[in-house]
N, C-alpha and C. Protein backbone atom coordinates (compact mmCIF):
# COMPACT_ATOMS: atom_id res chain seq x y z
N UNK A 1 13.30 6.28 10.85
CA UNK A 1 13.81 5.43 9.77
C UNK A 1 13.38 6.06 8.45
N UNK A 2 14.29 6.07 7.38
CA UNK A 2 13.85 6.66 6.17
C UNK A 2 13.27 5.40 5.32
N UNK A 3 12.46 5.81 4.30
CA UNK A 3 11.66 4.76 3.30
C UNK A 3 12.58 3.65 2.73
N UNK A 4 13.97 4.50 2.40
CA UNK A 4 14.75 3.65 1.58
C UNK A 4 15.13 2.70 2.11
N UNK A 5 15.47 2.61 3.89
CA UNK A 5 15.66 1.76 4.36
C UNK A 5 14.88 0.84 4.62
N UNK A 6 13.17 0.81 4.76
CA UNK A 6 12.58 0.26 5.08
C UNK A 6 12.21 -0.30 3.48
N UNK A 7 12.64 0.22 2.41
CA UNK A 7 11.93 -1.01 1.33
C UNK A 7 13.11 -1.55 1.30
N UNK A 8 14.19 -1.43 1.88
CA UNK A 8 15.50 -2.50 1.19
C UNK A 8 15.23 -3.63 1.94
N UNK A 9 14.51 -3.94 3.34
CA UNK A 9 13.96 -4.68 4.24
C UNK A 9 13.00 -5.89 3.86
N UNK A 10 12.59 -4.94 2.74
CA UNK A 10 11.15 -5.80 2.52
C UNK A 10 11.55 -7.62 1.40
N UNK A 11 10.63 -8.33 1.81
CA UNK A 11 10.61 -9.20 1.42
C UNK A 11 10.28 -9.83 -0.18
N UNK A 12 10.59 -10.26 -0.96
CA UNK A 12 10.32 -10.65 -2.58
C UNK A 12 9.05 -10.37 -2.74
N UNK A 13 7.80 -11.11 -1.75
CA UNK A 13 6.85 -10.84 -2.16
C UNK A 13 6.37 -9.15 -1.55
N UNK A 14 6.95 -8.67 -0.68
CA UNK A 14 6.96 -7.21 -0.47
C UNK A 14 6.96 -6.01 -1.49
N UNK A 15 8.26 -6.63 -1.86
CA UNK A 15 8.65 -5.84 -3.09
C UNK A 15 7.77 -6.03 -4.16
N UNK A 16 7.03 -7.09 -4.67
CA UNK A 16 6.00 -6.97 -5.30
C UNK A 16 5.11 -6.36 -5.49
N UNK A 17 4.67 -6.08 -4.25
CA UNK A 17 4.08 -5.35 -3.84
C UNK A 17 3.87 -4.00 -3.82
N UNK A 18 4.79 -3.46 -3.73
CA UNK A 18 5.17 -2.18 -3.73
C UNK A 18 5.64 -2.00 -4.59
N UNK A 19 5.76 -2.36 -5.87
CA UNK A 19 5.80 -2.26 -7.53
C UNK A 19 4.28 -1.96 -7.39
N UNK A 20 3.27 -3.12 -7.84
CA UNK A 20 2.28 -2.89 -8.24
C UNK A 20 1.31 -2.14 -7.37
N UNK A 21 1.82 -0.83 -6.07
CA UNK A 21 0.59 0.05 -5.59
C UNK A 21 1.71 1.07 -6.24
N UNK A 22 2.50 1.28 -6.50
CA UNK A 22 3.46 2.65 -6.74
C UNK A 22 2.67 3.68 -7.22
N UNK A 23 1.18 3.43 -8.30
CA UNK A 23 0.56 4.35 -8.66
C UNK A 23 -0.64 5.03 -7.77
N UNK A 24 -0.37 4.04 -6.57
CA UNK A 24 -1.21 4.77 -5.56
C UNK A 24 -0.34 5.71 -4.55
N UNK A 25 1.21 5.47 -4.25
CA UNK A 25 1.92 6.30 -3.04
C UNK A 25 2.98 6.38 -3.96
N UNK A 26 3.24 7.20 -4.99
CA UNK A 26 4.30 7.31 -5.67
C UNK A 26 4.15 9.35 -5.50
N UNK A 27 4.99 9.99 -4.76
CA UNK A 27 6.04 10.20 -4.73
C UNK A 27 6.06 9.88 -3.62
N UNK A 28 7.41 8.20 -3.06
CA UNK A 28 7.40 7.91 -2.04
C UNK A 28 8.19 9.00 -1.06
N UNK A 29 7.22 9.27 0.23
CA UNK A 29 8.16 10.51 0.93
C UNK A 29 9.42 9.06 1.64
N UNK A 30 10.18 10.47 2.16
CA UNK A 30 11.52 10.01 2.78
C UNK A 30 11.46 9.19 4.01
N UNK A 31 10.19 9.75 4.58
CA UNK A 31 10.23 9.47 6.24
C UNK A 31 9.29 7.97 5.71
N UNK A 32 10.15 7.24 6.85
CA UNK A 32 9.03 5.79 6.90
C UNK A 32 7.69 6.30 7.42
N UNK A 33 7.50 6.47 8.34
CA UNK A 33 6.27 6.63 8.83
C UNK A 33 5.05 6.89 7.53
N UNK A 34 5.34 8.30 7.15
CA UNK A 34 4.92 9.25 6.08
C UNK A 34 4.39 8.43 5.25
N UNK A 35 5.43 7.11 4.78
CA UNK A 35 5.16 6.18 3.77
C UNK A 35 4.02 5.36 4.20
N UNK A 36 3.78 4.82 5.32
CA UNK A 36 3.12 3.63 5.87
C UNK A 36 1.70 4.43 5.54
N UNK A 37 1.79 6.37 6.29
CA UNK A 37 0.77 6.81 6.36
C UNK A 37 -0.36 7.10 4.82
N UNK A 38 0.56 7.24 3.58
CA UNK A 38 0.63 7.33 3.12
C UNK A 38 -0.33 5.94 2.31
N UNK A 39 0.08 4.96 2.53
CA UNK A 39 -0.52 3.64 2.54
C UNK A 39 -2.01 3.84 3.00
N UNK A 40 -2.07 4.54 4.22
CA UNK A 40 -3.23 4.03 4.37
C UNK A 40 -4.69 4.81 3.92
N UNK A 41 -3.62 6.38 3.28
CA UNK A 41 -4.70 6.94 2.15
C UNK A 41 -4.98 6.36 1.09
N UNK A 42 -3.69 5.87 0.70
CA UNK A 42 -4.18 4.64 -0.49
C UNK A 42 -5.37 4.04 -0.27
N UNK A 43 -5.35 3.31 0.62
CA UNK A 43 -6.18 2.18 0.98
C UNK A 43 -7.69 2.40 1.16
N UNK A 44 -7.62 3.90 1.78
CA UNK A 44 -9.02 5.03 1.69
C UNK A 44 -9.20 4.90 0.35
N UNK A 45 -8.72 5.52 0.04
CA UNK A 45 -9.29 6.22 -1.83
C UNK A 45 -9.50 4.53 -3.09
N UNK A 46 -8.43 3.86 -2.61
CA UNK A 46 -8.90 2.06 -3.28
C UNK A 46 -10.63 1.00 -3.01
N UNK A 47 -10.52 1.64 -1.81
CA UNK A 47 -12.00 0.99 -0.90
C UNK A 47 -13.00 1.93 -1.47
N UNK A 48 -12.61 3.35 -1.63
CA UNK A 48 -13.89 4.01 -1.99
C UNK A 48 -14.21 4.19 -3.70
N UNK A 49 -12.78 3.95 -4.08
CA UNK A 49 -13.03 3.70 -5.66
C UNK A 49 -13.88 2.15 -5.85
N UNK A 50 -13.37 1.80 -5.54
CA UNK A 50 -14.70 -0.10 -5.47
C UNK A 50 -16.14 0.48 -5.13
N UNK A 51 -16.09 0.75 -3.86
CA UNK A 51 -17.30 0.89 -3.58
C UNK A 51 -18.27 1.71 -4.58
N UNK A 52 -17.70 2.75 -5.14
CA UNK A 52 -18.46 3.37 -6.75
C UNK A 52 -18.71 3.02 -7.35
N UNK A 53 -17.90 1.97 -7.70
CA UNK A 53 -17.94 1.00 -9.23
C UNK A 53 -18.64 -0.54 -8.64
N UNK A 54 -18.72 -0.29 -7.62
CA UNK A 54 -20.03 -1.86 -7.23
C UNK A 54 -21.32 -1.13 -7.10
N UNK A 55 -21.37 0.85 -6.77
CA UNK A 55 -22.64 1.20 -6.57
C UNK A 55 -23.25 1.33 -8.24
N UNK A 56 -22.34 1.67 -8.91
CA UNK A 56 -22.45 1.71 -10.28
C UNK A 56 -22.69 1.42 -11.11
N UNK A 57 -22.26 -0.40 -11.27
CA UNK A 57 -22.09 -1.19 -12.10
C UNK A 57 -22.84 -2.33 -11.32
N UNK A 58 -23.01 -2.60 -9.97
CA UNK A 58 -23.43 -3.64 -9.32
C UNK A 58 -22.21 -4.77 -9.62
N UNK A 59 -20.83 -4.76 -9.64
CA UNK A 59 -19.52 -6.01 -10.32
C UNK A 59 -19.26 -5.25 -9.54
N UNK A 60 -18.18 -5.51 -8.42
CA UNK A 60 -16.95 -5.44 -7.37
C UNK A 60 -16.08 -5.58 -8.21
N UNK A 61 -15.00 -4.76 -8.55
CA UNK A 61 -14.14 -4.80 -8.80
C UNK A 61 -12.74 -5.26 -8.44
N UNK A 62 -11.89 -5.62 -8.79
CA UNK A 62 -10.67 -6.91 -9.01
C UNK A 62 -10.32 -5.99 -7.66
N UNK A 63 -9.63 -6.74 -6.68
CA UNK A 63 -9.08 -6.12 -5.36
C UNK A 63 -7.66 -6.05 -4.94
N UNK A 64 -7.34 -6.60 -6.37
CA UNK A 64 -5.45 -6.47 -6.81
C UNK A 64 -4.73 -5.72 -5.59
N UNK A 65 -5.24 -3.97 -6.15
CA UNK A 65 -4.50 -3.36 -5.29
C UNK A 65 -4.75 -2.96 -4.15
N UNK A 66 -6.01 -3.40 -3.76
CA UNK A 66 -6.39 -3.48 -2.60
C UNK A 66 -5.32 -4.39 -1.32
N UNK A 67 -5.41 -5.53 -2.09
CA UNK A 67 -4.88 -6.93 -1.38
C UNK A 67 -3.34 -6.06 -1.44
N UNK A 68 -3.22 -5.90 -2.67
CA UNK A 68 -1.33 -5.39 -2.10
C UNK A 68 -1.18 -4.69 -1.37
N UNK A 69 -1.69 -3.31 -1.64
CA UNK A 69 -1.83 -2.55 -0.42
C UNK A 69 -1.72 -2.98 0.55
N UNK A 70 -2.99 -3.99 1.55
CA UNK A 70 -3.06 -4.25 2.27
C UNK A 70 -2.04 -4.94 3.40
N UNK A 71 -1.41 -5.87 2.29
CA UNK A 71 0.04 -7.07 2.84
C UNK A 71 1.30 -5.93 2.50
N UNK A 72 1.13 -4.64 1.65
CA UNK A 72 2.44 -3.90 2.04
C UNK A 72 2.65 -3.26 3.21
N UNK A 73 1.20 -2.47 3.73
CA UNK A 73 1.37 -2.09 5.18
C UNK A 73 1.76 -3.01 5.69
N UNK A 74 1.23 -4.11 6.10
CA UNK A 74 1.89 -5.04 7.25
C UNK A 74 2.78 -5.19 7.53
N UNK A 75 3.38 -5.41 6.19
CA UNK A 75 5.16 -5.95 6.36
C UNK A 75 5.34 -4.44 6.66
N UNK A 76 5.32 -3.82 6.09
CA UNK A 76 5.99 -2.16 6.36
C UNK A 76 5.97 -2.21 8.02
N UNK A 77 4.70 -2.46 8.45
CA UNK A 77 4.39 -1.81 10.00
C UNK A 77 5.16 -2.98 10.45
N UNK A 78 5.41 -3.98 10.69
CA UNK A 78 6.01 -5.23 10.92
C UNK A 78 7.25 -4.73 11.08
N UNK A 79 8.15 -4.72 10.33
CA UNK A 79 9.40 -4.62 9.90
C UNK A 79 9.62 -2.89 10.98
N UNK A 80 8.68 -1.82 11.05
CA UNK A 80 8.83 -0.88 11.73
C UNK A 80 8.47 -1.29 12.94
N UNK A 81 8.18 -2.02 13.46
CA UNK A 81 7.72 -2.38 15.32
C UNK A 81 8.99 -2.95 15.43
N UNK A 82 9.78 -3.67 14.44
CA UNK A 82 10.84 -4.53 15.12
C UNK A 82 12.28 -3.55 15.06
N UNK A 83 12.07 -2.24 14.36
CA UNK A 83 13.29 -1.71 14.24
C UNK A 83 13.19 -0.70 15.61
């Protein structure tokens, strides 16, 4: 399945979603998979950027794009188990 098809899939609050991580998996590749995988480097490099700035500052930082991240894989992987 290609990406394009799998964000035309996605749901209002999906699409939200995947607005506000775009600066984490932006250049979206073609292949779905790629994308999901793609996600879940995000999600590496988001967890370990916090974790700096709580070793740092001792304040956890806002988990915005964490949380999106998180509910965009799903639906992504969701929406890919059922296709």
């Amino acid at each position: 399945m290609y990406s394009a098809e799998l964000i035309k899939s996605l749901s209002k609050n999906g699409t939200e979603d995947l607005s506000s991580s775009l600066q984490w998996i932006s250049p979206i590749p073609e292949d779905a998979h790629a994308l999901v995988e793609k996600i879940d480097m995000a999600l590496k490099m988001v967890k370990f950027s916090q974790s700096r700035q709580a070793e740092d500052g001792g304040v956890k930082s806002s988990s915005n794009h964490l949380d999106s991240l998180i509910r965009l894989r799903s639906e992504l992987k969701s929406i890919l188990d059922k296709a």
